[in-house]
N, C-alpha and C. Protein backbone atom coordinates (compact mmCIF):
# COMPACT_ATOMS: atom_id res chain seq x y z
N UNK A 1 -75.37 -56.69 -71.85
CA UNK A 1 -74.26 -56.06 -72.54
C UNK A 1 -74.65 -54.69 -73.10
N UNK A 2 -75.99 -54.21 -73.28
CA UNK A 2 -76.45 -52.97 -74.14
C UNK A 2 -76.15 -51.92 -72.89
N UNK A 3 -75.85 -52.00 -71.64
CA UNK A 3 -76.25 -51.26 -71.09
C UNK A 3 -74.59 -50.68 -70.49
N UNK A 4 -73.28 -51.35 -71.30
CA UNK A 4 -72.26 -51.12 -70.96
C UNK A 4 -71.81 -49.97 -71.69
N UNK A 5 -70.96 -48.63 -71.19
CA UNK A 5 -70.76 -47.71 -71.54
C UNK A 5 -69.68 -47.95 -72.57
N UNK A 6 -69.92 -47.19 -73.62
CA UNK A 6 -69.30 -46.79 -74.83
C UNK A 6 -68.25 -45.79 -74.54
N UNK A 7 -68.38 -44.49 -73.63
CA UNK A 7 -67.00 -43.42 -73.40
C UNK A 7 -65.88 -44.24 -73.01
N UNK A 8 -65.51 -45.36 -72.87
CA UNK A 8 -64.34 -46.12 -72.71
C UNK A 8 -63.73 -46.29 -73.75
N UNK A 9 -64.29 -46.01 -75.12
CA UNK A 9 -63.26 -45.94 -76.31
C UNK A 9 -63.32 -44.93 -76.77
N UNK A 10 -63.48 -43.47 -76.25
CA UNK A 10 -63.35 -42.50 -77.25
C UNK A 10 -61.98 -41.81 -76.62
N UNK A 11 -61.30 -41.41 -77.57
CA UNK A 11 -59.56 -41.71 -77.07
C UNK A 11 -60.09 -39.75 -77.65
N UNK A 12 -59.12 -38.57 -76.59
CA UNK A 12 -59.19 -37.32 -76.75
C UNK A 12 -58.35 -37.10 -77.62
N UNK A 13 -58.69 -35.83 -78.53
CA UNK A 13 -58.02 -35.40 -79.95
C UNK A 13 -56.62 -35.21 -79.86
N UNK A 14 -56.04 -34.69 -79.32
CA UNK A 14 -54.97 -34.59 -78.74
C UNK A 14 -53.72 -35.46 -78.12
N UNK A 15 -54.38 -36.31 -78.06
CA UNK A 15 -53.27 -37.87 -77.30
C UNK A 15 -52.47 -38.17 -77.92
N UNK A 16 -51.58 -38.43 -77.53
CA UNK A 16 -50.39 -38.96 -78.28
C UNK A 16 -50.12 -40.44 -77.61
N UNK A 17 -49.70 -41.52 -79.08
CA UNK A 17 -49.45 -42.81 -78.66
C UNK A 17 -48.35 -43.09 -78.07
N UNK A 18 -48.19 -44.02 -77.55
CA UNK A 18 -47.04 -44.07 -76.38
C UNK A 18 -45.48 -43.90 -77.67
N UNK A 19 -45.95 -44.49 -78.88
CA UNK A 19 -44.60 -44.44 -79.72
C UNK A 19 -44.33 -42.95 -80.21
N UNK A 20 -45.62 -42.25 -80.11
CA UNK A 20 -45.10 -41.06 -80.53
C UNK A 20 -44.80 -39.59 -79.48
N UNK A 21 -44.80 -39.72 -78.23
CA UNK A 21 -44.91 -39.41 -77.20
C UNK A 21 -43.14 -38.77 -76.48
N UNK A 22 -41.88 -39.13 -77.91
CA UNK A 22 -40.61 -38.86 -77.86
C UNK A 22 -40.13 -38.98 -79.36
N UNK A 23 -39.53 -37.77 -79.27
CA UNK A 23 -38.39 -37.48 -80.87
C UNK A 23 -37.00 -37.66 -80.67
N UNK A 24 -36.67 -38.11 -81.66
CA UNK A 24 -35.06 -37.95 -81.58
C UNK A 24 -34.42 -36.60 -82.70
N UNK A 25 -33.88 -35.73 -82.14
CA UNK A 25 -33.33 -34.36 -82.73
C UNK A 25 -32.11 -34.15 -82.76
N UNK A 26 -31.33 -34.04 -83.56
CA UNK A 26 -30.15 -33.56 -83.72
C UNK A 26 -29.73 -32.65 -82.46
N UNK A 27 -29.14 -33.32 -81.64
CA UNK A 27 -28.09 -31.98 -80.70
C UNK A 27 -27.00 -31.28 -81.30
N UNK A 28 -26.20 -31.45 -80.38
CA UNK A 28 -24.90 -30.29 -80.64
C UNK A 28 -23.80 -31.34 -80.46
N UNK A 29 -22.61 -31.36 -80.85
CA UNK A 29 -21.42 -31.76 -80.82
C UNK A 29 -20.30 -31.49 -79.68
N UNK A 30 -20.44 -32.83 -78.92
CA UNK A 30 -19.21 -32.95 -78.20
C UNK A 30 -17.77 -33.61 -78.59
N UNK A 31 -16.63 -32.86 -78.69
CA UNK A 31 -15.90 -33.97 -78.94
C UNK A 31 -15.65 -34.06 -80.58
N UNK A 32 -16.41 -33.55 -81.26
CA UNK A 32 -16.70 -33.39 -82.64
C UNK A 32 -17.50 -34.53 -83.06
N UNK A 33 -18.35 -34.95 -82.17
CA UNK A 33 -19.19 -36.29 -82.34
C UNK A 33 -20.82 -35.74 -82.38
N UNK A 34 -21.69 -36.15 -83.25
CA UNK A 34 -22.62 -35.47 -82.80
C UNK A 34 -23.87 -36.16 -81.94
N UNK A 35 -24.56 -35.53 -81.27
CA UNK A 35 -24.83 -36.22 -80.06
C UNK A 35 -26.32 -36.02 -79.92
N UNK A 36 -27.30 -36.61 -80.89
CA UNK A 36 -28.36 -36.70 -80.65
C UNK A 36 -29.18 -36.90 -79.29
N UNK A 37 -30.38 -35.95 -79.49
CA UNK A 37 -31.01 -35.71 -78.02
C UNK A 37 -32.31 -36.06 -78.33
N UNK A 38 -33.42 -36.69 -77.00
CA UNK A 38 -34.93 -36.92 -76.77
C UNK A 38 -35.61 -35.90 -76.28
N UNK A 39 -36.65 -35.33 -77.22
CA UNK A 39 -37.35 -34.36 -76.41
C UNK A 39 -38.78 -35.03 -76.51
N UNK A 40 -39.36 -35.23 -74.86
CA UNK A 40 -40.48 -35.18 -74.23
C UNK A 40 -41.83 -34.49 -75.13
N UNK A 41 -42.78 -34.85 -76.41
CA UNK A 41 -43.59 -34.10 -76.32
C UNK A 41 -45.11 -34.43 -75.85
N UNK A 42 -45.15 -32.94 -75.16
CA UNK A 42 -46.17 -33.74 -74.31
C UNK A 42 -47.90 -32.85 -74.98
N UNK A 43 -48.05 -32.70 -76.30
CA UNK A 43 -49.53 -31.91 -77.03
C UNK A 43 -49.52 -32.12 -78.54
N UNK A 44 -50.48 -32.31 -79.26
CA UNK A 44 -50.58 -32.78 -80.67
C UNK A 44 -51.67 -32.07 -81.33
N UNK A 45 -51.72 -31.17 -82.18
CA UNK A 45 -52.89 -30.76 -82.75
C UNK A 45 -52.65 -30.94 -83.95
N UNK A 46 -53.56 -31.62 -84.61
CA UNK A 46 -53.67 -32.33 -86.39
C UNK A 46 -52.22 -32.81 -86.49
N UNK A 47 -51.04 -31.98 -87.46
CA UNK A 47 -49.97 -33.10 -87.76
C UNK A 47 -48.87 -31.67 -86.20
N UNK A 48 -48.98 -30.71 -86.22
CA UNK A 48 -48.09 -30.17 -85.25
C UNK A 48 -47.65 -30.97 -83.57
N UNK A 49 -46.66 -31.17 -83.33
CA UNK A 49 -46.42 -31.77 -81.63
C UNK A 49 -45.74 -30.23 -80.87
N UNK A 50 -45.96 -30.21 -79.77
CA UNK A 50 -45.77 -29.54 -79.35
C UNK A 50 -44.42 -29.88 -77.94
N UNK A 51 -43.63 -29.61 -77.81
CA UNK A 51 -43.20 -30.05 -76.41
C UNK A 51 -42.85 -29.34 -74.96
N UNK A 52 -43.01 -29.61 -73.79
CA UNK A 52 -42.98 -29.00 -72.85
C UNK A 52 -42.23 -27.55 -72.91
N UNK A 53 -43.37 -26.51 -72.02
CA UNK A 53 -42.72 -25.17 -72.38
C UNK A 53 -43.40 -24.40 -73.47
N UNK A 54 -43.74 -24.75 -74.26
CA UNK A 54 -44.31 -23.78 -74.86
C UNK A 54 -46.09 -23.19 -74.70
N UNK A 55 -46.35 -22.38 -74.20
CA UNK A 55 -47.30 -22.32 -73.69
C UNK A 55 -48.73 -22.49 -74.41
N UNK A 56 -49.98 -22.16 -73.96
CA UNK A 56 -51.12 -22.50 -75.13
C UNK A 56 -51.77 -21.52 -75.84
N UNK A 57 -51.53 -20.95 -75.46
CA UNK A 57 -52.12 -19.27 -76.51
C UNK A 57 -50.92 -19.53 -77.95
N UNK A 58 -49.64 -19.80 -77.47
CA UNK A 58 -48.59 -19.90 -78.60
C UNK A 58 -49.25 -21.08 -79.47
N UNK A 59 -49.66 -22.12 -78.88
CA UNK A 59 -49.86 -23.42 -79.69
C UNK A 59 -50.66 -23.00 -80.41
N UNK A 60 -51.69 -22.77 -79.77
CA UNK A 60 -52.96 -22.37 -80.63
C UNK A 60 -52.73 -21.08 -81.62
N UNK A 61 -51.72 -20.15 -81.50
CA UNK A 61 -51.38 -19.18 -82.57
C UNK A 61 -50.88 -20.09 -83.61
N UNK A 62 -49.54 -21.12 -83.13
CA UNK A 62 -48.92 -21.96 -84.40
C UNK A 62 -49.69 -22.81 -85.30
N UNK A 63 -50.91 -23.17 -84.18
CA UNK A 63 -51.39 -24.39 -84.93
C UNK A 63 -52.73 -23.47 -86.48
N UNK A 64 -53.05 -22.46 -85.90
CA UNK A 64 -53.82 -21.29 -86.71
C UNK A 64 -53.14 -21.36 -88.08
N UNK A 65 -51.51 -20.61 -87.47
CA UNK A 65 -50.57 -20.31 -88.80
C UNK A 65 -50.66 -21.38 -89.79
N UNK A 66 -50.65 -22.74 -88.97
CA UNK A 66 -50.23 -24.00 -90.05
C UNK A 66 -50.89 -23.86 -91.01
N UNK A 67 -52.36 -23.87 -90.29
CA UNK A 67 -53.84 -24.00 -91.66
C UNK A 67 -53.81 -23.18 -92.02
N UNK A 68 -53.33 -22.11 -91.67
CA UNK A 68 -53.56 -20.60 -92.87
C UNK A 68 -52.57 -20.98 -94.41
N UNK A 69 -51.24 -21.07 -93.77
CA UNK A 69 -49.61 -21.69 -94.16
C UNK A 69 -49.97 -22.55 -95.66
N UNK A 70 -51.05 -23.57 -95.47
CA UNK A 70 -51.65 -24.82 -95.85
C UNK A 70 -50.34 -25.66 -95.76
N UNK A 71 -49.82 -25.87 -94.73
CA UNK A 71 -48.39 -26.67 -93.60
C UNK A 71 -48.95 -28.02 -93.06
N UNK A 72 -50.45 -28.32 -93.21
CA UNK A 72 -51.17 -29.30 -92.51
C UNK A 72 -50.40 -30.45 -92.82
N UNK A 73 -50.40 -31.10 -94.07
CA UNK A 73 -50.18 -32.14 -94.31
C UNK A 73 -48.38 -32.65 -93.79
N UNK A 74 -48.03 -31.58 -93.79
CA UNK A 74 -46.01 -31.69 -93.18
C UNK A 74 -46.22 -31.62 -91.45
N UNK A 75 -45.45 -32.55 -91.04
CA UNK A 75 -45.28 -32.86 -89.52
C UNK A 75 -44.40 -31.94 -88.99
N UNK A 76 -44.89 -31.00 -88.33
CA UNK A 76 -43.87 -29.82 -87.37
C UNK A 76 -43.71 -30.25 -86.24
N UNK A 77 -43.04 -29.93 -85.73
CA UNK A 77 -42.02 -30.14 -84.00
C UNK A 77 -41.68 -28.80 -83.87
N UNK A 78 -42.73 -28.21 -82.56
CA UNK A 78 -42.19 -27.39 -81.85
C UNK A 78 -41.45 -27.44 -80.60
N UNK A 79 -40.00 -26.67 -80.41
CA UNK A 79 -39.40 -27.02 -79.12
C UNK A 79 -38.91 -26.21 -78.76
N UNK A 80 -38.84 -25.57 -77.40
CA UNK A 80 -38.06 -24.55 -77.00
C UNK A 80 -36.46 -24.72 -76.23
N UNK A 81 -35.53 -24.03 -76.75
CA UNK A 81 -34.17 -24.41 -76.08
C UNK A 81 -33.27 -23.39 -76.73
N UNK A 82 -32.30 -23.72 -76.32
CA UNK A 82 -31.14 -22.31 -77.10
C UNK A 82 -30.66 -22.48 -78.22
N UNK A 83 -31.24 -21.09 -79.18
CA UNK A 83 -30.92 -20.96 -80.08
C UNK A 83 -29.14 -20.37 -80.43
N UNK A 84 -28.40 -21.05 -80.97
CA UNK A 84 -27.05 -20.66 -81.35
C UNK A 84 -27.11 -20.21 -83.00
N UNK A 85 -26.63 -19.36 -83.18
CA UNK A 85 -25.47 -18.56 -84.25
C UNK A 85 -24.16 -18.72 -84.43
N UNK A 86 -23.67 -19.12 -85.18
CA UNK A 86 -22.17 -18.70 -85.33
C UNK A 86 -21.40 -19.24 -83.86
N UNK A 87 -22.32 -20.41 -83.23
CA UNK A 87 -21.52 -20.97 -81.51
C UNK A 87 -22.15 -19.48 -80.25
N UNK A 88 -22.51 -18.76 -80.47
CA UNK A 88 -23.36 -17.76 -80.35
C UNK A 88 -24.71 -18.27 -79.60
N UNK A 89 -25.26 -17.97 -78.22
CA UNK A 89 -26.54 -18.15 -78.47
C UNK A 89 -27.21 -16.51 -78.46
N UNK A 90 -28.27 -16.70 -79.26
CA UNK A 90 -29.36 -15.56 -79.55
C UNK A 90 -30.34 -15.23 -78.96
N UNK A 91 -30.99 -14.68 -78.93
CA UNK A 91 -32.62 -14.36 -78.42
C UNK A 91 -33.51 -14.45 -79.60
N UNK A 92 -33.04 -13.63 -80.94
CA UNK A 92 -33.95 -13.31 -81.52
C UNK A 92 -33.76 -13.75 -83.37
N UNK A 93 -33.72 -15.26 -83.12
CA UNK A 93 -33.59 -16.01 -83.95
C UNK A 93 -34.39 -17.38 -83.76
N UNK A 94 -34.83 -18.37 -84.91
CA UNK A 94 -35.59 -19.56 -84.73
C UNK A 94 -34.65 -20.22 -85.81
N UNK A 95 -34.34 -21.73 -84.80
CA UNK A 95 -34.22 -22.60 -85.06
C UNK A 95 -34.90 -23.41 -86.20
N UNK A 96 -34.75 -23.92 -87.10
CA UNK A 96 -35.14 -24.73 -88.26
C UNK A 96 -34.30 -25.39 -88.68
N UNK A 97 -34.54 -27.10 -88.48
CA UNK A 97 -33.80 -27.96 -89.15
C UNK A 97 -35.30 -29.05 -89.58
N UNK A 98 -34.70 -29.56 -90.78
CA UNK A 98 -35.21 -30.97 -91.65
C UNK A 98 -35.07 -31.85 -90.50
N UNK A 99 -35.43 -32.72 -90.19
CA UNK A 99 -35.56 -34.12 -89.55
C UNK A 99 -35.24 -35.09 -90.12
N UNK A 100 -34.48 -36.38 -89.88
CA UNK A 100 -34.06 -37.69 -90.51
C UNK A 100 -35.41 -38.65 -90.44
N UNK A 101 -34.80 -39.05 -91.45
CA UNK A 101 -35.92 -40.34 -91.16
C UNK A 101 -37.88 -39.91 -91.98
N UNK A 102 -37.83 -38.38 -92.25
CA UNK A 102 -38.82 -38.19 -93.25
C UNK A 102 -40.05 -38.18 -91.77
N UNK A 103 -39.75 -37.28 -90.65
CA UNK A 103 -40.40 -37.27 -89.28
C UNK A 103 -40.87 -35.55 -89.35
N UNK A 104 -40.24 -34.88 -90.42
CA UNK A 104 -41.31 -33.74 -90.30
C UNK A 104 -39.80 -32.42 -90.58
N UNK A 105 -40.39 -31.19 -90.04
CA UNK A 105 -39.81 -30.26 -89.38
C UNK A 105 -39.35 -29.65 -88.33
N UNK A 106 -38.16 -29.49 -87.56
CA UNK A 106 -37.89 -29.33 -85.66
C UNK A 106 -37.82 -27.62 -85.94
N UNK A 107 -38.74 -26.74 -85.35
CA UNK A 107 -38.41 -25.90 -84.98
C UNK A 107 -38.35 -25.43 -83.56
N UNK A 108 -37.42 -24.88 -83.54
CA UNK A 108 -36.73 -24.40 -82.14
C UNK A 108 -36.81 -22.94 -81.91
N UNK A 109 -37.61 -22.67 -80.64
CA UNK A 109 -37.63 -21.54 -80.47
C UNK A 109 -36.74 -20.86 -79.15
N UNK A 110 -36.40 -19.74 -78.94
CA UNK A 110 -35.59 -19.34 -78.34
C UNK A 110 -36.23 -19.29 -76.44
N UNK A 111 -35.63 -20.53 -75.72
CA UNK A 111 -35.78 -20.39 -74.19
C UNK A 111 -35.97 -19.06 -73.45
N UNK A 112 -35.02 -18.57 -73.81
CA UNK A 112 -34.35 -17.32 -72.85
C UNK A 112 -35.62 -16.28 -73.14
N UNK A 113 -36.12 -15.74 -74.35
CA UNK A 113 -37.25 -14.95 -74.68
C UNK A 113 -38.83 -15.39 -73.86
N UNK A 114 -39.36 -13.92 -73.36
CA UNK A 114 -40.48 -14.70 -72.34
C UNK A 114 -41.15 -14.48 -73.41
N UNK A 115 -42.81 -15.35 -73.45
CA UNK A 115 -44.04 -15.06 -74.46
C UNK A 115 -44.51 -13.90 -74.19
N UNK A 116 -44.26 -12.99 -73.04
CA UNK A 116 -44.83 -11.69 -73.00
C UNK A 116 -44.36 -10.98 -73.23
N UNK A 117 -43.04 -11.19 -74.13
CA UNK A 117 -42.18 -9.93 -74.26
C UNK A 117 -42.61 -9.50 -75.92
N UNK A 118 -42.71 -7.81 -75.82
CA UNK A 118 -43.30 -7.36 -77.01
C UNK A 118 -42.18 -6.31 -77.64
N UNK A 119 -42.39 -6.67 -79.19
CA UNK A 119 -41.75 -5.25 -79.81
C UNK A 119 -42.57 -4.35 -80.19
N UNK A 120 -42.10 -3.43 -80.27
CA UNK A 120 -42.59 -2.13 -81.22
C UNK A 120 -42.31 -1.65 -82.08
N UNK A 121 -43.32 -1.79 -83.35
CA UNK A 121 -42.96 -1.87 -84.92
C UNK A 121 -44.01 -0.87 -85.56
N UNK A 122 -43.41 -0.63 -86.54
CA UNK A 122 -44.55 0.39 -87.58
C UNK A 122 -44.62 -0.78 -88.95
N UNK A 123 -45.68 -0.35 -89.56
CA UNK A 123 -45.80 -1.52 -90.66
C UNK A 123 -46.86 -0.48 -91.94
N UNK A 124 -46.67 -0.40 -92.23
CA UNK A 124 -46.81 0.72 -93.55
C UNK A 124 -47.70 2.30 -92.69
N UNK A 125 -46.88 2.24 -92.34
CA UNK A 125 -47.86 3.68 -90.79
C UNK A 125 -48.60 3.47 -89.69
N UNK A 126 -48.75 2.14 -89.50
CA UNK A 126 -49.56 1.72 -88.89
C UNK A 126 -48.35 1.21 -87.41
N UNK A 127 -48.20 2.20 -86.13
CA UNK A 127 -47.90 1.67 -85.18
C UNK A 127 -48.44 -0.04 -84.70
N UNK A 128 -48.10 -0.34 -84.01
CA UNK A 128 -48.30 -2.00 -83.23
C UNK A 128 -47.01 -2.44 -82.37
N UNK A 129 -47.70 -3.21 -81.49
CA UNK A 129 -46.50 -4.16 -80.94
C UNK A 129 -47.28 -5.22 -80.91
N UNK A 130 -45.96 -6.00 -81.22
CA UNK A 130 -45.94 -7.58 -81.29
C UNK A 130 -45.92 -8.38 -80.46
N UNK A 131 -46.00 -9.58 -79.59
CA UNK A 131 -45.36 -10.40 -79.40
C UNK A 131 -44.22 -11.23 -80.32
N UNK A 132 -43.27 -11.14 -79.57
CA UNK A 132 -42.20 -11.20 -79.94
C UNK A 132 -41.53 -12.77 -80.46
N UNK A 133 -42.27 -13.36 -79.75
CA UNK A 133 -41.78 -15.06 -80.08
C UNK A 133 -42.86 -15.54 -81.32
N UNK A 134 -44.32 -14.69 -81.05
CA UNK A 134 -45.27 -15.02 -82.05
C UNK A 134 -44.53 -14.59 -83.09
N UNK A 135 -44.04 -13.27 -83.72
CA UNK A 135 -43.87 -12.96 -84.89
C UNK A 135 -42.06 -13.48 -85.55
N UNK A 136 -41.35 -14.16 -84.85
CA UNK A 136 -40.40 -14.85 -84.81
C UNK A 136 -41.16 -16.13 -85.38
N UNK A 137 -41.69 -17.11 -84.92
CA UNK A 137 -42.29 -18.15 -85.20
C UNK A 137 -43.32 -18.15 -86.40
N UNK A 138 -43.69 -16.93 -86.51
CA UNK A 138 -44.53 -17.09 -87.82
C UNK A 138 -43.72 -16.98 -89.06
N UNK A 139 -42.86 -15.97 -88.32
CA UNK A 139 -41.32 -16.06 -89.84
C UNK A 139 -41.09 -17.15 -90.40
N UNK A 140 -40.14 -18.32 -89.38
CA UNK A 140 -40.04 -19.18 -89.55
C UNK A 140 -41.11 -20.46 -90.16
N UNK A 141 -42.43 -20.23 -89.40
CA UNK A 141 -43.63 -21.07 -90.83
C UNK A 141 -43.76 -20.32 -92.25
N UNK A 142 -43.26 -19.18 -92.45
CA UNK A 142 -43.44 -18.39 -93.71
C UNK A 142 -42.37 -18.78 -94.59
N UNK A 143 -41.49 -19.09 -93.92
CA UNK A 143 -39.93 -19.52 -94.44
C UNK A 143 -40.14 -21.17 -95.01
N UNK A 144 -41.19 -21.81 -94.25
CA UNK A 144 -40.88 -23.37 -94.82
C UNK A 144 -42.37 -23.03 -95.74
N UNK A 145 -43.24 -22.36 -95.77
CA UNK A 145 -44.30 -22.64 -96.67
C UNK A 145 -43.62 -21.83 -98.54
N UNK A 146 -43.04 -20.87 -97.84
CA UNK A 146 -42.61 -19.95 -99.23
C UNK A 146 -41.03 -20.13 -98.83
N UNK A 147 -40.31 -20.77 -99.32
CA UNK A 147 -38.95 -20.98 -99.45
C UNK A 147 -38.29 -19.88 -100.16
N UNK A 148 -37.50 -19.18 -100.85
CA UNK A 148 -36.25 -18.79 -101.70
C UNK A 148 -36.06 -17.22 -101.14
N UNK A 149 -36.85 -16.95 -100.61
CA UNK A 149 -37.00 -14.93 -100.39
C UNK A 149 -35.45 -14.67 -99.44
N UNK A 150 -35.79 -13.34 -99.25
CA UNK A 150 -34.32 -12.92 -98.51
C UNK A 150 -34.54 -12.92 -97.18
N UNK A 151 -34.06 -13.10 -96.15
CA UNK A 151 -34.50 -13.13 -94.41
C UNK A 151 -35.08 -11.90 -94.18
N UNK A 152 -34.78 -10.69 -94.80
CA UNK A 152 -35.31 -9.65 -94.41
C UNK A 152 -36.80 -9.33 -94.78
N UNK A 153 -37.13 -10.42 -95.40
CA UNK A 153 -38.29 -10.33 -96.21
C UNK A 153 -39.57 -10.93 -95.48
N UNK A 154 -39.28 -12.32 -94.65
CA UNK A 154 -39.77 -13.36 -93.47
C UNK A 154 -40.26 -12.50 -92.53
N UNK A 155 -39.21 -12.10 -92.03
CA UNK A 155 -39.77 -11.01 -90.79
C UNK A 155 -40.49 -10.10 -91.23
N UNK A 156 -40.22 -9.10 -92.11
CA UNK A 156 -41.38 -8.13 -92.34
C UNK A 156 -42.48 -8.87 -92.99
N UNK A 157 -42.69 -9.74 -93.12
CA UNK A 157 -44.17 -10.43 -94.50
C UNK A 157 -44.78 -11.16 -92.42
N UNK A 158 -44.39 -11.39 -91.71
CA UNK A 158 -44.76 -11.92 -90.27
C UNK A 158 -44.97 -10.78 -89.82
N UNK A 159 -44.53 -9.40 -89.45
CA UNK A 159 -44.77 -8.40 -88.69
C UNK A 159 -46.66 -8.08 -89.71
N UNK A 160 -46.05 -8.17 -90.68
CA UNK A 160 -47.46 -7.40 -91.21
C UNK A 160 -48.56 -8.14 -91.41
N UNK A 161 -48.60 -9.19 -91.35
CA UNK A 161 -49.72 -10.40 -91.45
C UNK A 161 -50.23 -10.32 -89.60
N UNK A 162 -49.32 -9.97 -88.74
CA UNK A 162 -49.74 -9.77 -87.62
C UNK A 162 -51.00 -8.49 -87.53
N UNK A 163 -49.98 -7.70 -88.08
CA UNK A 163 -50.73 -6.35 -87.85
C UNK A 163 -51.91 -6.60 -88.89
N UNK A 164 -51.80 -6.59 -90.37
CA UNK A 164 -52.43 -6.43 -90.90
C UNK A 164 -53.58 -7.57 -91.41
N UNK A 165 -53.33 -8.60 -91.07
CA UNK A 165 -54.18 -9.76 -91.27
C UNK A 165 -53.34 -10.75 -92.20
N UNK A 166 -54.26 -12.02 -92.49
CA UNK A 166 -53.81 -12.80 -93.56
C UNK A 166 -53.64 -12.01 -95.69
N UNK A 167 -54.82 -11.11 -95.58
CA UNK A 167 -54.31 -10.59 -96.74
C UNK A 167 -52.77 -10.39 -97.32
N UNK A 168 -52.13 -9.95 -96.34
CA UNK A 168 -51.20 -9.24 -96.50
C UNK A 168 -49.67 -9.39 -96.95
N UNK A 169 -50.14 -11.29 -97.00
CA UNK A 169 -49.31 -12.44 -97.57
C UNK A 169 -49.36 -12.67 -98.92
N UNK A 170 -50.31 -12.01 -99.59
CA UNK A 170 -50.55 -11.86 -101.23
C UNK A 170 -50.06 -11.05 -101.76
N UNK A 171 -49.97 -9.91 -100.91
CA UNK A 171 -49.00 -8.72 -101.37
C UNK A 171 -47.96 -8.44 -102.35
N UNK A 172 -47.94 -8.39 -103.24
CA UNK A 172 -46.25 -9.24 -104.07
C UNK A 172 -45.60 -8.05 -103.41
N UNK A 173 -45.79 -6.41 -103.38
CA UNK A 173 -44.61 -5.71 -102.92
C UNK A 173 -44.34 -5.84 -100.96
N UNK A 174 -43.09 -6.10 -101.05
CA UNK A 174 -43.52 -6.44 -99.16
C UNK A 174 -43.62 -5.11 -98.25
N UNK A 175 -43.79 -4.77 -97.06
CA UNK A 175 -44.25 -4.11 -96.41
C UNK A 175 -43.19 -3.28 -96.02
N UNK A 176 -43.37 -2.16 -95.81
CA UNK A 176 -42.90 -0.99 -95.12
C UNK A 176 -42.50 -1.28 -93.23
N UNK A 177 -41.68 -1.84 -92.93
CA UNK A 177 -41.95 -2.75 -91.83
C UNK A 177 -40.53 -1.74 -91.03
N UNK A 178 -40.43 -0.94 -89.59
CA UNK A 178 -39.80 0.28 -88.98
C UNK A 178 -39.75 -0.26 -87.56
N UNK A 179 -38.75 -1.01 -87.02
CA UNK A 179 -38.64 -1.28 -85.62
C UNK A 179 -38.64 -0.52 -85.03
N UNK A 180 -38.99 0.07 -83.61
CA UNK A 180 -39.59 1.24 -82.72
C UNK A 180 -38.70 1.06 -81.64
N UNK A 181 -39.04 -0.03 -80.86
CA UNK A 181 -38.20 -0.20 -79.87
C UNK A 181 -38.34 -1.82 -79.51
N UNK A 182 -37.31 -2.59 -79.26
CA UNK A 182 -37.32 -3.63 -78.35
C UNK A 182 -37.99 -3.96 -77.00
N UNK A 183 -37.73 -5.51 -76.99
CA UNK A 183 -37.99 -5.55 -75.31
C UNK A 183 -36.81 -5.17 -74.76
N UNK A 184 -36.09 -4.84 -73.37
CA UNK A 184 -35.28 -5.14 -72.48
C UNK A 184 -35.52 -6.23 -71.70
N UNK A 185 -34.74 -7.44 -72.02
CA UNK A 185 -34.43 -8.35 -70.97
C UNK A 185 -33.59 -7.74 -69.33
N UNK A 186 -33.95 -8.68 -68.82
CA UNK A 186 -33.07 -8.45 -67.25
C UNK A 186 -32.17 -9.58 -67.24
């Protein structure tokens, strides 16, 4: 028996158990009924899930933000799909809803936006471009770690923590933050 291998129980960091392997998320309303949907996730780092589509440079940016955030201990759901406004869908908006059931946070990021698409921003003189879904998504973790500020405030305190590092979140006055130019979609 000493000579039977042990790597048969070491289960990879990342796995997800077969029960946790599907969410149930608030959809959209047909009918005026509302019509909860299953999303597939298929990556797990500490309490973040990740689900199909979002690529791994992004994960690994979100999963960074969390521990910076100190977001660890709250269960996030990342998912990509269309973001709506006002019945509206957007490009350049993130999804954030509470979850039932005490299952975490669903954020939703915008399908239609590619991960390589970049803006061009100034941030207290300092030219940069962004990735565009990164600094969208970091808004949105800035928004659930520091709650009450004004939206205009999310995005620029994310543009400049990009550019300028994590300092830049201590800041009490916020940043000088000058959009340059967009992406163009096709």
């Amino acid at each position: 028996m000493e000579g039977k291998a042990s790597h048969a129980k070491i289960v990879p960091i990342n796995r997800l158990k077969k029960t946790e392997d599907r969410i149930i998320i608030p959809g959209g309303t047909v009918n005026n009924k509302s019509r909860p949907r299953r999303i597939c996730l298929k990556h797990s780092r500490g309490r973040c899930r990740f689900a199909a589509g979002i690529p791994r440079s992004l994960m690994d940016f979100l999963y960074r933000a969390t521990l910076k955030l100190n977001l660890g201990d709250s269960a996030l759901v990342f998912s990509r799909g269309t973001v709506k406004r006002r019945g509206k869908a957007v490009m350049n908006a993130v999804a954030v809803r509470r979850l039932d059931w005490d299952l975490g946070t669903w954020v939703m990021l915008p399908r239609s936006l590619r991960c390589s698409s970049r803006i061009r921003v100034t941030v207290d003189g300092k030219a940069a471009a962004l990735r565009t879904l990164e600094a969208l998504a970091l808004g949105a973790l800035i928004k659930i770690a520091r709650p009450g500020k004004r939206p205009w405030w999310y995005t620029g305190m994310a543009a400049a923590v990009i550019v300028n590092g994590w300092g830049a979140l201590d800041d009490p006055s916020p940043p000088a933050v000058c959009l340059i130019e967009t992406p163009q979609e096709s």
